[in-house]
Protein backbone atom coordinates (compact mmCIF):
# COMPACT_ATOMS: atom_id res chain seq x y z
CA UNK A 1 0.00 0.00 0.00
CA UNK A 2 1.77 3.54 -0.84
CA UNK A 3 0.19 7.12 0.67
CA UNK A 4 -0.17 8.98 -2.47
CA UNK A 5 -1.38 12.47 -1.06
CA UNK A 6 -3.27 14.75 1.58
CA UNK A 7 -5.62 16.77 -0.36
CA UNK A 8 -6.75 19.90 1.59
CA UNK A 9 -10.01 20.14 0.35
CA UNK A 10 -12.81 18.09 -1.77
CA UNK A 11 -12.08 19.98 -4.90
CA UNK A 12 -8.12 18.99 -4.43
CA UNK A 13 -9.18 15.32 -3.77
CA UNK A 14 -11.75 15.23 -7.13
CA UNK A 15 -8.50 16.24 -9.41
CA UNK A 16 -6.21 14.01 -7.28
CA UNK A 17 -8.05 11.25 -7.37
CA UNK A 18 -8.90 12.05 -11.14
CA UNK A 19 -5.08 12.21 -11.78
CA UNK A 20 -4.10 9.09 -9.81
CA UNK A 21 -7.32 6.64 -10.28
CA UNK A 22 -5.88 4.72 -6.82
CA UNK A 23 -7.52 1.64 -6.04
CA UNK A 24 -9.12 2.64 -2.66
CA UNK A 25 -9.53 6.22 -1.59
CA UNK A 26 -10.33 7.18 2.12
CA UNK A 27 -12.43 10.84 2.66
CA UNK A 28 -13.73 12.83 5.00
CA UNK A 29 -17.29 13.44 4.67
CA UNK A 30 -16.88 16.95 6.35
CA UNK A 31 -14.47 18.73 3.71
CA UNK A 32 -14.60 22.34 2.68
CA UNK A 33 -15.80 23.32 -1.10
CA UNK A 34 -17.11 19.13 -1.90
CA UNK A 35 -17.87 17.09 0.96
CA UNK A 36 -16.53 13.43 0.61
CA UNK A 37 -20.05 12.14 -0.99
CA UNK A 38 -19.87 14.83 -3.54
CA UNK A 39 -16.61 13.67 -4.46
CA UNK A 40 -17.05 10.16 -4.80
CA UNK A 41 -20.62 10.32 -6.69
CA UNK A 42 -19.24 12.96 -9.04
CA UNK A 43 -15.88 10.03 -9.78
CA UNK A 44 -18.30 7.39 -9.80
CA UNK A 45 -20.62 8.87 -12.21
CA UNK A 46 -17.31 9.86 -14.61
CA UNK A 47 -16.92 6.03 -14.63
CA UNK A 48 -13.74 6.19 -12.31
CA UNK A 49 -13.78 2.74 -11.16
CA UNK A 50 -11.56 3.60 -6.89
CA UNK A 51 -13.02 2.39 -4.18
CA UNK A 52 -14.01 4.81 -1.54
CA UNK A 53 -14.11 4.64 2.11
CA UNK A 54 -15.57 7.57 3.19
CA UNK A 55 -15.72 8.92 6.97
CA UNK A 56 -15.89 11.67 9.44
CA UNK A 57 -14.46 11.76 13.38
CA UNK A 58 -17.69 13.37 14.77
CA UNK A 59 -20.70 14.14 12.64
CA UNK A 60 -24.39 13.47 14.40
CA UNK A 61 -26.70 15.55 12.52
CA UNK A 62 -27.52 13.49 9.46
CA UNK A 63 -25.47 10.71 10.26
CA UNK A 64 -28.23 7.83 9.22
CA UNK A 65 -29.10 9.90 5.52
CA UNK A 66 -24.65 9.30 4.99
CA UNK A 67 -25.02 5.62 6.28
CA UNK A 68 -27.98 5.03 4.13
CA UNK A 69 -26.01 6.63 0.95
CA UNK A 70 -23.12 5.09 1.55
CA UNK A 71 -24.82 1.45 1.82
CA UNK A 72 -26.18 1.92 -1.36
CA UNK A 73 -22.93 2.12 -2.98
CA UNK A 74 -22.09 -1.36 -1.35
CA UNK A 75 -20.71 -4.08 -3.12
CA UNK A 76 -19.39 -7.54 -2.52
């Protein structure tokens, strides 16, 4: 596994993720500009075919909508 970067912000991590098409990607859903679900269904709609593992430290308010989301992206 290689660390390929540290964007600062969910419009660095759509062109770095663009740029690098990794394999898995881990987000925070609380970014400034994109939040980490804007990011990954804007990749996933391009066809980008990373992973994502998206999560936040502390986040209550809306927390079952995200978990909802993010189970429908599930796969085995």
């Amino acid at each position: 596994m290689e660390w390929v970067g540290s964007p600062s912000d969910g419009g660095e991590a759509l062109q770095k993720i663009r740029q690098i098409e990794p394999d898995i990607a881990l987000i925070d859903i609380d970014m400034p500009h994109l939040t980490g679900l804007q990011v990954a269904e804007k990749l996933l709609a391009e066809g980008i075919l990373t992973r994502f593992i998206v999560f936040t430290l502390i986040r209550m308010n809306g927390f079952f909508i995200m978990l909802r989301k993010l189970e429908s992206w599930a796969t085995c």
